[in-house]
C-alpha atoms as a PDB file:
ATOM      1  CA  UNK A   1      20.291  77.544 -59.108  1.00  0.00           C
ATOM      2  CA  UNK A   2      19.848  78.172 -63.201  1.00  0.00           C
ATOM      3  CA  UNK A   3      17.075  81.259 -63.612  1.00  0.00           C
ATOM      4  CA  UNK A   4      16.651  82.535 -67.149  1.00  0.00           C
ATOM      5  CA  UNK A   5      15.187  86.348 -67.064  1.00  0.00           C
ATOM      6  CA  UNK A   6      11.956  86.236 -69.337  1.00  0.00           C
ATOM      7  CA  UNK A   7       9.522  89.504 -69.933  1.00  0.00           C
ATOM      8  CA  UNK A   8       7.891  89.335 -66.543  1.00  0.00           C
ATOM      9  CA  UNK A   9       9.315  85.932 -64.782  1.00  0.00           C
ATOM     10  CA  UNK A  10      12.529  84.396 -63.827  1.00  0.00           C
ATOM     11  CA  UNK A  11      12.191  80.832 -65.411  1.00  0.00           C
ATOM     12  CA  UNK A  12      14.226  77.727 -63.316  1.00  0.00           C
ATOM     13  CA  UNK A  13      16.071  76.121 -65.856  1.00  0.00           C
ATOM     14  CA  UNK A  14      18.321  72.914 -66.326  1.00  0.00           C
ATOM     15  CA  UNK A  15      20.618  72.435 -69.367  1.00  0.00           C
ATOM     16  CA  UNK A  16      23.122  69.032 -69.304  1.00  0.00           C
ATOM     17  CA  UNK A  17      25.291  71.229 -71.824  1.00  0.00           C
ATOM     18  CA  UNK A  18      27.256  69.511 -74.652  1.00  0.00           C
ATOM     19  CA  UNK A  19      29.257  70.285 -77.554  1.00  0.00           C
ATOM     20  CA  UNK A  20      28.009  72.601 -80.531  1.00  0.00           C
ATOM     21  CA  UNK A  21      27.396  69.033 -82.672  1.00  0.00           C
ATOM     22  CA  UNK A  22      24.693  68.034 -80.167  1.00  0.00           C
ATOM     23  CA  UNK A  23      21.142  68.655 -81.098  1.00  0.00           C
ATOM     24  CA  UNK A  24      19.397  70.816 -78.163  1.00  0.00           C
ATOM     25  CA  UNK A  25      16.231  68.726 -77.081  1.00  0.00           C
ATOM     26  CA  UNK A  26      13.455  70.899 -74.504  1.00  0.00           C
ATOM     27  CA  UNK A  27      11.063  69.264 -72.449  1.00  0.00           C
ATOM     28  CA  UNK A  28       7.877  70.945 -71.671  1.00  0.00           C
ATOM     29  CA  UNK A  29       5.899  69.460 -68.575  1.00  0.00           C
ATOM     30  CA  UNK A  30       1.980  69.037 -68.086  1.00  0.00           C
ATOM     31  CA  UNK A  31      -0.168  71.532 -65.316  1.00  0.00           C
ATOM     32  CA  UNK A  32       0.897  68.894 -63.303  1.00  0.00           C
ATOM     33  CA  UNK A  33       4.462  68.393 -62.102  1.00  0.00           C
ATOM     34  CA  UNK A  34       7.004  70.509 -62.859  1.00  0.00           C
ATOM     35  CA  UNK A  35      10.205  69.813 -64.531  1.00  0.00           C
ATOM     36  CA  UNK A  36      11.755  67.238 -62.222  1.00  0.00           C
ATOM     37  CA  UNK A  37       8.362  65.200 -63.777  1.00  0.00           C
ATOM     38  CA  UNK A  38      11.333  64.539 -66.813  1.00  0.00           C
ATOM     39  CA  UNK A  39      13.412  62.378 -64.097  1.00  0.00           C
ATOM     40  CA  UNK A  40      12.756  59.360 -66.429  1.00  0.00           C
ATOM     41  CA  UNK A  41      13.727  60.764 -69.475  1.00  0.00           C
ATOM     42  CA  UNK A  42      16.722  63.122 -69.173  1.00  0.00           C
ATOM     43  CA  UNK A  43      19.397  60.769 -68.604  1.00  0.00           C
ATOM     44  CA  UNK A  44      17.846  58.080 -71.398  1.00  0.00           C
ATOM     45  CA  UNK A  45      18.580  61.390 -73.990  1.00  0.00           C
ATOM     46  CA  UNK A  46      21.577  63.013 -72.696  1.00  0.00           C
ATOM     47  CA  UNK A  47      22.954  59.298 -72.544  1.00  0.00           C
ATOM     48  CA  UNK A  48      21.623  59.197 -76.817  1.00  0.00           C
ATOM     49  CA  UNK A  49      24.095  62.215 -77.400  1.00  0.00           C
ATOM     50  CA  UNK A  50      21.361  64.916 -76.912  1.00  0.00           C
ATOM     51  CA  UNK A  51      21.154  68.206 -75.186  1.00  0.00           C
ATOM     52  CA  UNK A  52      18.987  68.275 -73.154  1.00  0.00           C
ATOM     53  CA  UNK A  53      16.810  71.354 -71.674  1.00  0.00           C
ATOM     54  CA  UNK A  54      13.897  71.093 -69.217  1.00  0.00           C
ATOM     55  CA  UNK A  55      12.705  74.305 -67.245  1.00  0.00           C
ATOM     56  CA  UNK A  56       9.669  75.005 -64.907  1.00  0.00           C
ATOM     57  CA  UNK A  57       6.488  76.705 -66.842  1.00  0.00           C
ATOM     58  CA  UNK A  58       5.827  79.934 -64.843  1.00  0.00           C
ATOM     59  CA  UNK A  59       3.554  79.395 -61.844  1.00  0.00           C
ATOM     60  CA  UNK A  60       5.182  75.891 -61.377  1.00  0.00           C
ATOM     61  CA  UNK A  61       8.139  74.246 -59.676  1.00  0.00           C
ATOM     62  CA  UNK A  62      10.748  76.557 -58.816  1.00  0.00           C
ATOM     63  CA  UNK A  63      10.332  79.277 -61.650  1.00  0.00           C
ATOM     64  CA  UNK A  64       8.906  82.829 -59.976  1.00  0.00           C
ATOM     65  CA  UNK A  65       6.773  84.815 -61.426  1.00  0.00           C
ATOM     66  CA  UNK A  66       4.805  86.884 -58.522  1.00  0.00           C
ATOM     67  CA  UNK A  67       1.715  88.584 -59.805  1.00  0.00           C
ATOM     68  CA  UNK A  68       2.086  87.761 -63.305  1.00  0.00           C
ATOM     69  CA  UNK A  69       1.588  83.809 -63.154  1.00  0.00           C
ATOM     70  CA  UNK A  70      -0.708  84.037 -65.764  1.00  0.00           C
ATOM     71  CA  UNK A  71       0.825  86.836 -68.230  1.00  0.00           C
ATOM     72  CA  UNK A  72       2.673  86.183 -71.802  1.00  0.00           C
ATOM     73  CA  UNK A  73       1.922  82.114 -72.900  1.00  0.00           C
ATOM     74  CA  UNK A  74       4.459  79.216 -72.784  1.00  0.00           C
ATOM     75  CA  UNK A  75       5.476  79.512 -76.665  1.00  0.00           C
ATOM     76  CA  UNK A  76       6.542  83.680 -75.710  1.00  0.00           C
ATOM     77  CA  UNK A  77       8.545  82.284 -72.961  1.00  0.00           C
ATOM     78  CA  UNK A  78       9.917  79.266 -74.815  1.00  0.00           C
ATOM     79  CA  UNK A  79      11.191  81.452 -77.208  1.00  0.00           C
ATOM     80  CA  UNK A  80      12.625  84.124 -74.737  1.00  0.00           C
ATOM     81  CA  UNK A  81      14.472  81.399 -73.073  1.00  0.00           C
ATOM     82  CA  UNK A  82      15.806  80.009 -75.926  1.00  0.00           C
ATOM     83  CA  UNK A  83      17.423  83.504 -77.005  1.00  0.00           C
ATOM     84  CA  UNK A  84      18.932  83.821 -73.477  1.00  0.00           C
ATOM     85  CA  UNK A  85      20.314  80.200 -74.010  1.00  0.00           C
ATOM     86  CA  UNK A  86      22.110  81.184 -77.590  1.00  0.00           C
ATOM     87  CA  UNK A  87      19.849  78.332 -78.905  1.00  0.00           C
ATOM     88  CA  UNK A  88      19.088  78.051 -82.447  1.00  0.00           C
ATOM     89  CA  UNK A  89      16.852  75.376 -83.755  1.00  0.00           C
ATOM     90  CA  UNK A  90      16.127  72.768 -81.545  1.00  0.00           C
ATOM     91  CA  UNK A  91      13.434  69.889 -81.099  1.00  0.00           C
ATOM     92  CA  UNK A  92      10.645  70.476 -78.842  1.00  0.00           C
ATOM     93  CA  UNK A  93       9.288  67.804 -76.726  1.00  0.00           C
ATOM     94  CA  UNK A  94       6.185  68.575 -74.562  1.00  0.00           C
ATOM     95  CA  UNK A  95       2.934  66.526 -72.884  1.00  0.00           C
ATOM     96  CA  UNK A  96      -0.449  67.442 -72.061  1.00  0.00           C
ATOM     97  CA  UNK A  97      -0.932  71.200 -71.236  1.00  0.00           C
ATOM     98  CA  UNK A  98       2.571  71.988 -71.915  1.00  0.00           C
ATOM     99  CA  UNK A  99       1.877  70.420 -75.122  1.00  0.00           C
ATOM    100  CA  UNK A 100      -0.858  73.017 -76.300  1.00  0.00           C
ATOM    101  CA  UNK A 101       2.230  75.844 -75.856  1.00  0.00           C
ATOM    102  CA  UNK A 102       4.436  73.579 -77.905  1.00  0.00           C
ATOM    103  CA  UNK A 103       2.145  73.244 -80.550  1.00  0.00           C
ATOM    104  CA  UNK A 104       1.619  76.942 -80.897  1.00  0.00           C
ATOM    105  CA  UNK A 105       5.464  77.690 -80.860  1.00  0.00           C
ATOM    106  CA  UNK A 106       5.936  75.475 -83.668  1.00  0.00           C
ATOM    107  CA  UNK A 107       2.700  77.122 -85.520  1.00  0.00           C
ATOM    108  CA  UNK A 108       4.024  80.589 -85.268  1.00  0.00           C
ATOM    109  CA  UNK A 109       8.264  79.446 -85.391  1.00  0.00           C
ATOM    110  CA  UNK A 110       8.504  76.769 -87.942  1.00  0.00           C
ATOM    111  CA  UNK A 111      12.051  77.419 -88.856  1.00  0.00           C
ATOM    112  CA  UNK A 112      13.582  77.248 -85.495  1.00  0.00           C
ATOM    113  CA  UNK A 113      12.150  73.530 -84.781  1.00  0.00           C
ATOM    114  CA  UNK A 114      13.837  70.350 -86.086  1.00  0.00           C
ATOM    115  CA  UNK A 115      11.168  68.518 -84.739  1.00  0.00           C
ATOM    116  CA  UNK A 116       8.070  68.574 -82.275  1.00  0.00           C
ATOM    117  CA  UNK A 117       6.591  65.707 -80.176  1.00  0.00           C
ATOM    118  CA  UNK A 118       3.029  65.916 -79.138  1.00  0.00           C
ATOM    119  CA  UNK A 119       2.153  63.486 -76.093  1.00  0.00           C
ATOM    120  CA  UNK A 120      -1.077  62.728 -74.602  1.00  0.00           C
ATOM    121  CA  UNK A 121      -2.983  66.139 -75.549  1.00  0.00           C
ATOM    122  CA  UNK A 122      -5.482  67.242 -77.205  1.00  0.00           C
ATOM    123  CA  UNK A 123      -3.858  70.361 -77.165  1.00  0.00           C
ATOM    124  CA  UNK A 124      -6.084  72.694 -76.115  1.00  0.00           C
ATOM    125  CA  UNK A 125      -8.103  72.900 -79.562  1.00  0.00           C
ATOM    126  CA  UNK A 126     -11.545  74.521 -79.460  1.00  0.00           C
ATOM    127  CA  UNK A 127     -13.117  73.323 -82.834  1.00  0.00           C
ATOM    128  CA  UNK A 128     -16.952  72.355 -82.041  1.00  0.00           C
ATOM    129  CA  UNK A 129     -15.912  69.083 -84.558  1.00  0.00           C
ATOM    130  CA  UNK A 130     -13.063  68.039 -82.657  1.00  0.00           C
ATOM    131  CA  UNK A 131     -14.785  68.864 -78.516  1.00  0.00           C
ATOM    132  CA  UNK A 132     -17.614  66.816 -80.084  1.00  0.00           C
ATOM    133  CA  UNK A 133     -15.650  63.753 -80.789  1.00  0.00           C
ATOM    134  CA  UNK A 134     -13.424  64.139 -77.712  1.00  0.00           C
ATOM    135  CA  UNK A 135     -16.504  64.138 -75.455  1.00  0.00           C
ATOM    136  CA  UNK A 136     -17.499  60.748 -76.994  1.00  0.00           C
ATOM    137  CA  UNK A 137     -14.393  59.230 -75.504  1.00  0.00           C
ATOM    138  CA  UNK A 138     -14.065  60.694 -71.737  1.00  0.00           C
ATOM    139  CA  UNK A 139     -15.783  60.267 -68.862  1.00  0.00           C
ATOM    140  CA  UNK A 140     -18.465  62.857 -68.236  1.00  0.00           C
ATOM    141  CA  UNK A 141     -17.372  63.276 -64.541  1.00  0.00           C
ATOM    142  CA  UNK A 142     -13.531  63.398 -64.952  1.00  0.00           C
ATOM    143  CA  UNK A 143     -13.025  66.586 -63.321  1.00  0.00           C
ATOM    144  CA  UNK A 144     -14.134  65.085 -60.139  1.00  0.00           C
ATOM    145  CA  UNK A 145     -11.504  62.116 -60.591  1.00  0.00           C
ATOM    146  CA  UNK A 146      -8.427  62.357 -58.095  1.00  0.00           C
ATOM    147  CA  UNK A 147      -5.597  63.369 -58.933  1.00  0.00           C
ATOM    148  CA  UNK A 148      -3.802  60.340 -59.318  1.00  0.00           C
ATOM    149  CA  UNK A 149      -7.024  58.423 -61.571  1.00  0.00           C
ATOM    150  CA  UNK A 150      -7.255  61.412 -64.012  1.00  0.00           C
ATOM    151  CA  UNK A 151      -3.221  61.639 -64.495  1.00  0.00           C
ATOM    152  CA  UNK A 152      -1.904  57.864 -64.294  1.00  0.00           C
ATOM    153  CA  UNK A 153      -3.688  54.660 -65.890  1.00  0.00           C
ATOM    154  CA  UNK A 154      -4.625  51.761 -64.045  1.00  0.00           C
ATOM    155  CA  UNK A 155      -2.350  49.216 -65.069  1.00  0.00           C
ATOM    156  CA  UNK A 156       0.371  52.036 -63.491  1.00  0.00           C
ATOM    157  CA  UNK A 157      -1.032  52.391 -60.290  1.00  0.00           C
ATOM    158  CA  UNK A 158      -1.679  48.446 -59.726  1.00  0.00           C
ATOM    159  CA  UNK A 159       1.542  48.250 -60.175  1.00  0.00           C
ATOM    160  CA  UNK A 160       3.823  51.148 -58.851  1.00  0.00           C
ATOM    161  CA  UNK A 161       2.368  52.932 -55.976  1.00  0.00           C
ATOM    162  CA  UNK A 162       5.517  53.935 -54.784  1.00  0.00           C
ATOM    163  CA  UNK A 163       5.709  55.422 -57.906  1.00  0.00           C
ATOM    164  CA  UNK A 164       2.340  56.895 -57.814  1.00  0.00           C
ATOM    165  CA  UNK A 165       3.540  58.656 -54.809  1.00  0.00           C
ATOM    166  CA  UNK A 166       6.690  60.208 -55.900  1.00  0.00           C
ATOM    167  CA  UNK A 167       4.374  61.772 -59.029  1.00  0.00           C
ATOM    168  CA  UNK A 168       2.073  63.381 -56.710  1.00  0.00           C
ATOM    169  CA  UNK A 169       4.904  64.451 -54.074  1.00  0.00           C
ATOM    170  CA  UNK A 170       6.896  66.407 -57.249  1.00  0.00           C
ATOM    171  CA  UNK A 171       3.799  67.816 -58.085  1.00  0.00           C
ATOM    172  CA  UNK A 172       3.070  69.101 -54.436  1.00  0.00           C
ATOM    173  CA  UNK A 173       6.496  71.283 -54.883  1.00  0.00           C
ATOM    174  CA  UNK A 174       5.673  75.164 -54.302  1.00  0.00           C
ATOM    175  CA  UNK A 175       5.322  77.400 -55.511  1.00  0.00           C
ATOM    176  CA  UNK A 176       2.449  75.926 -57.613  1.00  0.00           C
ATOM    177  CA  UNK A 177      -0.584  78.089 -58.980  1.00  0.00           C
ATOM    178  CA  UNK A 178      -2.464  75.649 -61.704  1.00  0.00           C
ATOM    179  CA  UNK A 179      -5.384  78.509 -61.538  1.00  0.00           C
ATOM    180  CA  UNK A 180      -3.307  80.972 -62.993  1.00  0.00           C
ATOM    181  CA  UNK A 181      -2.223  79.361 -65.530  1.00  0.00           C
ATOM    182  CA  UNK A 182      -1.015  80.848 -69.057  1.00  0.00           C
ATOM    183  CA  UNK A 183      -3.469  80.690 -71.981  1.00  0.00           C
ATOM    184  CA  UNK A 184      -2.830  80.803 -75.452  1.00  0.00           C
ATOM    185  CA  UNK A 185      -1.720  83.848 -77.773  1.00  0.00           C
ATOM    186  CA  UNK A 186      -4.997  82.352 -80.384  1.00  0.00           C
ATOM    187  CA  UNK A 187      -6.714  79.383 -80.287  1.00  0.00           C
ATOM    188  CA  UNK A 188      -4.879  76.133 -81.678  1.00  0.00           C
ATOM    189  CA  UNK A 189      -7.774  74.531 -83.875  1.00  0.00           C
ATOM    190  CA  UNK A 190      -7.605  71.615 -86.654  1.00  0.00           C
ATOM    191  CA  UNK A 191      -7.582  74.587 -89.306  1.00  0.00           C
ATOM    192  CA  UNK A 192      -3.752  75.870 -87.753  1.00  0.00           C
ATOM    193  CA  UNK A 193      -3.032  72.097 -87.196  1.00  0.00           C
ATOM    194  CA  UNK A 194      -3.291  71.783 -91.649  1.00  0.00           C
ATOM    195  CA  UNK A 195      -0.717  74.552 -91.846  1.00  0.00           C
ATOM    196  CA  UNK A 196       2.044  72.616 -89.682  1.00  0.00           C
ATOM    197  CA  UNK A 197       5.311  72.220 -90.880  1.00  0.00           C
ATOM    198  CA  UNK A 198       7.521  70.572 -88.275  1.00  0.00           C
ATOM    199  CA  UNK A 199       7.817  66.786 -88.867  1.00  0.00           C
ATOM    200  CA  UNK A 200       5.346  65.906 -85.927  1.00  0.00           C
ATOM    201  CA  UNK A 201       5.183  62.774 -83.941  1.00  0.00           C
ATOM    202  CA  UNK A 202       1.906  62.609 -81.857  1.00  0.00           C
ATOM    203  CA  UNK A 203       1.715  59.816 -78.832  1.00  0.00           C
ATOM    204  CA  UNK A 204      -1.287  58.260 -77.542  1.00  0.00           C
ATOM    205  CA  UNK A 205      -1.943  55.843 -74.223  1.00  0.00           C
ATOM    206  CA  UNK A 206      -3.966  53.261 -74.455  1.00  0.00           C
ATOM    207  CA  UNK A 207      -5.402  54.139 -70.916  1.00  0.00           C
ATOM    208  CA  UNK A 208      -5.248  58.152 -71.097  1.00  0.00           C
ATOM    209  CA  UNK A 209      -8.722  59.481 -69.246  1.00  0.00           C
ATOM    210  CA  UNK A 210      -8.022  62.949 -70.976  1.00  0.00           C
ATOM    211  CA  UNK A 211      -7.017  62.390 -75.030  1.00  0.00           C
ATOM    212  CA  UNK A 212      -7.644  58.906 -75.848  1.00  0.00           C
ATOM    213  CA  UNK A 213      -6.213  57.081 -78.861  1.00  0.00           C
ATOM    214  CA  UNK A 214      -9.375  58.217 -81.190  1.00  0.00           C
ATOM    215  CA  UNK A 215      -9.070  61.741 -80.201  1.00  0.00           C
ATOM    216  CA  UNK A 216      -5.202  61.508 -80.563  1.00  0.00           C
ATOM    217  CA  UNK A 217      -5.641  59.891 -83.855  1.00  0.00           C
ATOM    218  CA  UNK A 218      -8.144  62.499 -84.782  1.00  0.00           C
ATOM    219  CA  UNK A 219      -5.513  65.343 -83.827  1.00  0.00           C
ATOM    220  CA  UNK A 220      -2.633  63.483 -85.954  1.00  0.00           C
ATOM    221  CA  UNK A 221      -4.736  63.373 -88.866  1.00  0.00           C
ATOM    222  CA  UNK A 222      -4.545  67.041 -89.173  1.00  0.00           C
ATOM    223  CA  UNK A 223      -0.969  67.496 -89.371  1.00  0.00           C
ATOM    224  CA  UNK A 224       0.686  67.246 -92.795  1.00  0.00           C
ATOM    225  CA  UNK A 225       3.039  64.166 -92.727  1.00  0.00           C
ATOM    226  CA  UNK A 226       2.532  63.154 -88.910  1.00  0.00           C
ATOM    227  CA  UNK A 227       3.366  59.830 -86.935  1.00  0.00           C
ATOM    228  CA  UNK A 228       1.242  58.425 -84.479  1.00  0.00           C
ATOM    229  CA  UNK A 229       2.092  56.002 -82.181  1.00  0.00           C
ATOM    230  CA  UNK A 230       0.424  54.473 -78.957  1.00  0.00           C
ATOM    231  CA  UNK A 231       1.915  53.421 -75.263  1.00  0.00           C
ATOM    232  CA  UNK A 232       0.432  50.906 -73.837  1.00  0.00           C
ATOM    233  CA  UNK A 233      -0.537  49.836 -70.388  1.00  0.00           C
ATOM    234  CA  UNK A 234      -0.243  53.779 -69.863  1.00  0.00           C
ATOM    235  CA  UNK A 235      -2.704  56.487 -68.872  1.00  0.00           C
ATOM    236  CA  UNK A 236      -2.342  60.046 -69.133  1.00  0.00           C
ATOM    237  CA  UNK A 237       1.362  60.477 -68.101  1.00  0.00           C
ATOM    238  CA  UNK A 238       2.982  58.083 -70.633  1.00  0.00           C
ATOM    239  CA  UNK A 239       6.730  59.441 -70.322  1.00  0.00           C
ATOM    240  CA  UNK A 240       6.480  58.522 -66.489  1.00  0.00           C
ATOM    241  CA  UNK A 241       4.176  55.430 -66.528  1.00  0.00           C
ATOM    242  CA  UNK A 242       5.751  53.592 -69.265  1.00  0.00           C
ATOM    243  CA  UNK A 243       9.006  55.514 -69.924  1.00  0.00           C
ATOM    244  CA  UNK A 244      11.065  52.762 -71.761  1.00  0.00           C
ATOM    245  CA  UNK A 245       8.172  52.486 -74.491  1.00  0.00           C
ATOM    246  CA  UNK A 246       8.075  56.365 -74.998  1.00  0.00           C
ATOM    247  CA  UNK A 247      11.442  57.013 -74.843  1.00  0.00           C
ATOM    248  CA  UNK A 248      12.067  54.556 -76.843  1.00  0.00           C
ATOM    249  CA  UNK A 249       9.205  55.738 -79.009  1.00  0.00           C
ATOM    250  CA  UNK A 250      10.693  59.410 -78.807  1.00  0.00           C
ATOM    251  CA  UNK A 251      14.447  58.447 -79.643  1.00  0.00           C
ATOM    252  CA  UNK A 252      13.480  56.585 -82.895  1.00  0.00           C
ATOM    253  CA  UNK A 253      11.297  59.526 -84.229  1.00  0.00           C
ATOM    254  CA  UNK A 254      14.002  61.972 -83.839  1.00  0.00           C
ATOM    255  CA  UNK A 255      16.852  59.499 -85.677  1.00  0.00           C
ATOM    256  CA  UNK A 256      18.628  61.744 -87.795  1.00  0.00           C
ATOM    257  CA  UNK A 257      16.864  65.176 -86.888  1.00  0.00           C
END
């Protein structure tokens, strides 16, 4: 199997490959999952004439990292594995809390991103303004939800519950420490949003339990030049509840980049 040597972990990796023309496209996963959550989406972009990178977060999947699950932050290790890959600039796909690490590598390594894709966070941002306004829009007792309410909408479970099943079993794949997760190197607040400068597209569900539309809208209004766009008939995981609509969604943002 593909392991990448990072400061302090040994990061499962899988890269499709492809010629020196073809733009390298990384996928960064939620706390939940791990990368085989990208099973929907891989193929679509490899098939588009992508490359196309997806790797296990430390603590998660298949990536090892014993006794330091929760050292160094996803944007340090991002960028580590890119050197080890010989990757230059790149666009940078990630959802939920993978999404908060994406948004600080592209804060603090602007010129190595073609483009960056924010989905269904509210990446991690601590202003009093924006916690305010998020609290107006989510259920006071999410954290007791289970698993499968808080992640996936309803119209997805309804309808899929074999589907709902396979979601849960990836995300059941040890080793898996979501206590120990990374945090990040500073806080990511609507202030460091203003000073963005990778063409941004920011995706919303219309069902999300954890960064609905007006707190994703709020979040896109901060970043010079954004796009915003809403899934529907999706909750939280929108690349794997609706992935036709948000690859779709994905593939026409990065036209060109």
């Amino acid at each position: 199997m593909p392991y990448a040597s990072v400061p302090g972990a040994e990061l499962w990796y899988e890269d499709t490959g492809g010629s020196a023309n073809q733009t390298p496209l990384v996928l960064v996963h939620a706390n939940i999952g791990n990368s085989r959550s990208w099973e929907h989406t891989v193929p679509v972009f490899y098939e588009a004439g992508y490359r196309v990178i997806r790797y296990d977060l430390r603590s998660h999947g298949r990536s090892k990292a014993p006794g330091r699950e929760s050292e160094g932050t996803i944007a340090s290790d991002l960028d580590a594995l890119m050197d080890v890959l010989a990757v230059g600039q790149f666009c940078l796909v990630g959802t939920a809390y993978g999404a908060f690490g994406c948004i600080e590598y592209a804060l603090d390594h602007p010129d190595r991103l073609r483009a960056l894709v924010v989905s269904t966070s509210f990446g991690g941002l601590t202003d009093p303004e924006f916690t305010a306004e998020r609290r107006k829009h989510i259920a006071p007792d999410l954290a007791s939800w289970p698993e499968e309410r808080k992640e996936l909408g309803p119209t997805y479970r309804a309808a899929h519950p074999e589907g709902v099943h396979t979601f849960l079993e990836i995300d059941e794949q040890k080793p898996h420490h979501p206590s120990k997760r990374q945090q990040l190197g500073q806080p990511n607040t609507l202030e460091r949003l203003e000073s963005m400068k990778a063409q941004t597209l920011v995706i919303a569900a219309d069902e999300d339990a954890y960064a609905p539309p007006p707190v994703m809208r709020l979040f896109a209004d901060h970043i010079p030049g954004s796009q915003f766009h809403v899934i529907t008939g999706s909750g939280h995981s929108a690349y794997w509840e609706q992935p036709e609509q948000w690859n779709a969604a994905v593939l026409e943002f990065l036209k060109g980049k």
